[in-house]
C-alpha atoms as a PDB file:
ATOM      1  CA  UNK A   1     101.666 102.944  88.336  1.00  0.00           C
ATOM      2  CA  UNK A   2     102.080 105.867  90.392  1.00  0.00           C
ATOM      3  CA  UNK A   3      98.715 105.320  92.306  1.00  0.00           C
ATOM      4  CA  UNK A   4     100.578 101.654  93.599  1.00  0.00           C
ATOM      5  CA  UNK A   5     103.448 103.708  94.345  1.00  0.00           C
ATOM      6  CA  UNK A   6     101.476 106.621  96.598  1.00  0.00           C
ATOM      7  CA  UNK A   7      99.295 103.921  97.976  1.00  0.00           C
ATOM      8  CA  UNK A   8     102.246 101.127  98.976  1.00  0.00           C
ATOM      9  CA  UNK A   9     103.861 104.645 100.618  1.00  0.00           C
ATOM     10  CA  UNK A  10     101.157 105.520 102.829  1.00  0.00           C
ATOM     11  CA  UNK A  11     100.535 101.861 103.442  1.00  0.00           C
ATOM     12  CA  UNK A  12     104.102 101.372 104.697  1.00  0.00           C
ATOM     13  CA  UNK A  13     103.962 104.472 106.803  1.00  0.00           C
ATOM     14  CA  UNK A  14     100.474 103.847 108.544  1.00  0.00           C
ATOM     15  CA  UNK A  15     101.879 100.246 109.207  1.00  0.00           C
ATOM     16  CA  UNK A  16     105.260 101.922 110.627  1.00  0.00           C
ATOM     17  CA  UNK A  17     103.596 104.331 112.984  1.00  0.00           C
ATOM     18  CA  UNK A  18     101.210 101.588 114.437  1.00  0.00           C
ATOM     19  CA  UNK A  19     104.182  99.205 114.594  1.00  0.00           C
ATOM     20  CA  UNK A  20     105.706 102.063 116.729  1.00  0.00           C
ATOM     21  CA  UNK A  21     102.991 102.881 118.650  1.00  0.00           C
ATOM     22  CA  UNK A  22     102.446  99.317 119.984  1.00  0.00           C
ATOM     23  CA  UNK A  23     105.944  98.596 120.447  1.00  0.00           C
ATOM     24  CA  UNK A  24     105.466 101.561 122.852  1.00  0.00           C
ATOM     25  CA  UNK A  25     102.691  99.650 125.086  1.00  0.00           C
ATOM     26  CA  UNK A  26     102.544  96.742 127.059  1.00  0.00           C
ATOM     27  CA  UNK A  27     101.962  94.252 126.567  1.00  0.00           C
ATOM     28  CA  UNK A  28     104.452  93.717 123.312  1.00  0.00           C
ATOM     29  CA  UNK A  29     101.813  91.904 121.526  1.00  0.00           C
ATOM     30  CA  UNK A  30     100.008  94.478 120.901  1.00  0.00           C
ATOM     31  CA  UNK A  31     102.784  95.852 118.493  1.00  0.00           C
ATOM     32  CA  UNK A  32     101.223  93.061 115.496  1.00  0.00           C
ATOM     33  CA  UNK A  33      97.599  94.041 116.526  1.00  0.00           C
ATOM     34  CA  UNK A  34      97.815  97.760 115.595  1.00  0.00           C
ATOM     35  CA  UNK A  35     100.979  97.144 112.986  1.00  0.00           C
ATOM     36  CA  UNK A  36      98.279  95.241 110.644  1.00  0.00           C
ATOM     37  CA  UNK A  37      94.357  95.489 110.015  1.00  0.00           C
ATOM     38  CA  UNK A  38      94.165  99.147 111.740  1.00  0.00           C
ATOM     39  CA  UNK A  39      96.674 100.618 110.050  1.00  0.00           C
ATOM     40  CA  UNK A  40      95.798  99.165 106.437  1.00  0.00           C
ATOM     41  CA  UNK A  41      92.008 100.046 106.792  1.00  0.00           C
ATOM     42  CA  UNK A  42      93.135 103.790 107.672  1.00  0.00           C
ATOM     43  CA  UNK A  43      95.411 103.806 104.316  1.00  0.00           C
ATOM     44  CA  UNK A  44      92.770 102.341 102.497  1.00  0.00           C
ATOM     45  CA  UNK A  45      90.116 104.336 103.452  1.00  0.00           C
ATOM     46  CA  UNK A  46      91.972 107.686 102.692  1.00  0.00           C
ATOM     47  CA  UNK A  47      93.283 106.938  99.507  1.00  0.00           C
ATOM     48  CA  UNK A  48      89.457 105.523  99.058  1.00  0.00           C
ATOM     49  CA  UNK A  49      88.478 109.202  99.786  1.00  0.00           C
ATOM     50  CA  UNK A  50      91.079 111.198  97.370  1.00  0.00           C
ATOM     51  CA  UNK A  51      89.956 108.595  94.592  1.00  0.00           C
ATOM     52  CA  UNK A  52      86.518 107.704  95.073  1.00  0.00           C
ATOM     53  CA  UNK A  53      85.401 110.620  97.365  1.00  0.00           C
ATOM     54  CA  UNK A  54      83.742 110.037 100.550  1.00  0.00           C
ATOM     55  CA  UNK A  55      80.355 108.381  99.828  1.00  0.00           C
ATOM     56  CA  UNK A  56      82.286 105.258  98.549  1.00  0.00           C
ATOM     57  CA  UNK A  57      84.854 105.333 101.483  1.00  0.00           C
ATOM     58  CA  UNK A  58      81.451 105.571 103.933  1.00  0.00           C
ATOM     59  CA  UNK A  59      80.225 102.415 102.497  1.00  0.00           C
ATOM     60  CA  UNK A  60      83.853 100.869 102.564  1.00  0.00           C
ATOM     61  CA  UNK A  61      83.991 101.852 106.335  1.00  0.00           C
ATOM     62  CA  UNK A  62      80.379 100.192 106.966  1.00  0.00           C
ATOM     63  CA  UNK A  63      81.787  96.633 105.252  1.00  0.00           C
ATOM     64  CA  UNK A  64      85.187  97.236 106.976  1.00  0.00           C
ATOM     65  CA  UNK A  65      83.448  97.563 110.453  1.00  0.00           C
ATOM     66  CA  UNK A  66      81.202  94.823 109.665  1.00  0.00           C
ATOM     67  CA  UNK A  67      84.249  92.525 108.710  1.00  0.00           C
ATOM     68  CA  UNK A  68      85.751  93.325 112.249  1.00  0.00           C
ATOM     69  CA  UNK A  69      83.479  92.269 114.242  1.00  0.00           C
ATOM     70  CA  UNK A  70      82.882  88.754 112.738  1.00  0.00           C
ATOM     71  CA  UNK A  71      86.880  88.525 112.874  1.00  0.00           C
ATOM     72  CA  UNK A  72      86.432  89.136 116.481  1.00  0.00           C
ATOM     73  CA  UNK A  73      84.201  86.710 116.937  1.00  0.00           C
ATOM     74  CA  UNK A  74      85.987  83.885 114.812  1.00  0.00           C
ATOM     75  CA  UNK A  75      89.218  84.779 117.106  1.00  0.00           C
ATOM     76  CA  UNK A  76      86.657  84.608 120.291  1.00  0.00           C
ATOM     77  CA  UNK A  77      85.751  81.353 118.883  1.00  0.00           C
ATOM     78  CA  UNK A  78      89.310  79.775 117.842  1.00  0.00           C
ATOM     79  CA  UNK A  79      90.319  80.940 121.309  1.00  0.00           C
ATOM     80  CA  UNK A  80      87.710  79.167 123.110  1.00  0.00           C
ATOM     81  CA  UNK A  81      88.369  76.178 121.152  1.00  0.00           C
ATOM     82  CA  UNK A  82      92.132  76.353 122.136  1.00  0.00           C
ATOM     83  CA  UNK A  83      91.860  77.016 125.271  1.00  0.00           C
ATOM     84  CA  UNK A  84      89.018  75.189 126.634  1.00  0.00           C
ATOM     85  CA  UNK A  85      88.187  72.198 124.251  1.00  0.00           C
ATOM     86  CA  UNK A  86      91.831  71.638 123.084  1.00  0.00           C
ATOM     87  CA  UNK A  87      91.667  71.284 119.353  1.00  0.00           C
ATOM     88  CA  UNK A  88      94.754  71.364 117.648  1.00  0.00           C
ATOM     89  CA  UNK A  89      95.176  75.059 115.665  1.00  0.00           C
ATOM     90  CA  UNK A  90      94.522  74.056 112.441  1.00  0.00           C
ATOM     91  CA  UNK A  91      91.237  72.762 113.518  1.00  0.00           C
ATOM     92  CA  UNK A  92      89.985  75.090 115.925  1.00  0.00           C
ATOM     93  CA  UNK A  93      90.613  77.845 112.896  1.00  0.00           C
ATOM     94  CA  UNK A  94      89.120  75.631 110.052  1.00  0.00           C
ATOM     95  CA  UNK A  95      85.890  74.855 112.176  1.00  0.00           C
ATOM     96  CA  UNK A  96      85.706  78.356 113.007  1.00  0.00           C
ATOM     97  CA  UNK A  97      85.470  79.575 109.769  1.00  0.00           C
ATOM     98  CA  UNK A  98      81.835  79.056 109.850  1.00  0.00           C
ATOM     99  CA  UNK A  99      81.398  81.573 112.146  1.00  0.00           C
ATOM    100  CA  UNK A 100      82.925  83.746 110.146  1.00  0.00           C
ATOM    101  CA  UNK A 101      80.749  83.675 107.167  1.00  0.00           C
ATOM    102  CA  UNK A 102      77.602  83.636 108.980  1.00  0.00           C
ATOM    103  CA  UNK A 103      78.560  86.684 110.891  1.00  0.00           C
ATOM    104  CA  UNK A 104      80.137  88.486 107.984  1.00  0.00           C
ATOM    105  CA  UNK A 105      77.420  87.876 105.273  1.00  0.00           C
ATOM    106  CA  UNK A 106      74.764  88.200 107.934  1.00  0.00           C
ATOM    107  CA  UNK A 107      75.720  92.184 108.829  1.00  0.00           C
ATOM    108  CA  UNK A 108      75.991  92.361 105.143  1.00  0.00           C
ATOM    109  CA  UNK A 109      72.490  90.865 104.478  1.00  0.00           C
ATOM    110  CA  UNK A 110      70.777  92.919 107.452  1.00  0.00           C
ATOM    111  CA  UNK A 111      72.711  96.081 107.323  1.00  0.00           C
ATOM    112  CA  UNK A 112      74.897  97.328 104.271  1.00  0.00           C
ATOM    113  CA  UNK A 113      72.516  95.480 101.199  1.00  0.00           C
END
């Protein structure tokens, strides 16, 4: 129970500070960018480290980094098929998912297996 605690604690704090720090910038979207994924992975991965040590946190930084960049190309995607094709959003994001997989299991197959 205490570990939930400690780790909801951080969590909240990491998420804070980002919040803050893109309140801070222009433009004011960028306040939910760095108040989610960013600061969650960094709270994750150091509680990962005082638990697990860090040769499990390295291999949860290789997935996490390998998760990113198929989420940026499913929102490259989605966007594209927004902006350019006009699908309606629940489309665009459902049809996009595809991309997601393949990207995400691919790293995993090539690189982190």
């Amino acid at each position: 129970m205490g570990y939930i605690v400690i780790r909801l604690s951080i969590g909240g704090f990491v998420v804070s500070l980002f919040a803050l720090i893109g309140d801070l910038l222009e433009p004011k979207s960028f306040a939910g960018i760095f108040g989610a994924a960013p600061s969650v992975a960094l709270a994750t991965l150091a509680l990962t480290i005082r638990k697990d040590g860090p040769q499990y946190a390295t291999i949860e930084a290789r997935s996490m980094l390998a998760g990113a960049a198929a989420l940026f190309l499913y929102c490259c995607l989605v966007t594209w098929l927004l902006k350019r094709v006009h699908l309606h959003a629940m489309a665009a994001a459902a049809s996009a998912l595809a991309v997601w997989f393949v990207t995400a299991f691919g790293l995993w197959y090539a690189f982190l297996r």
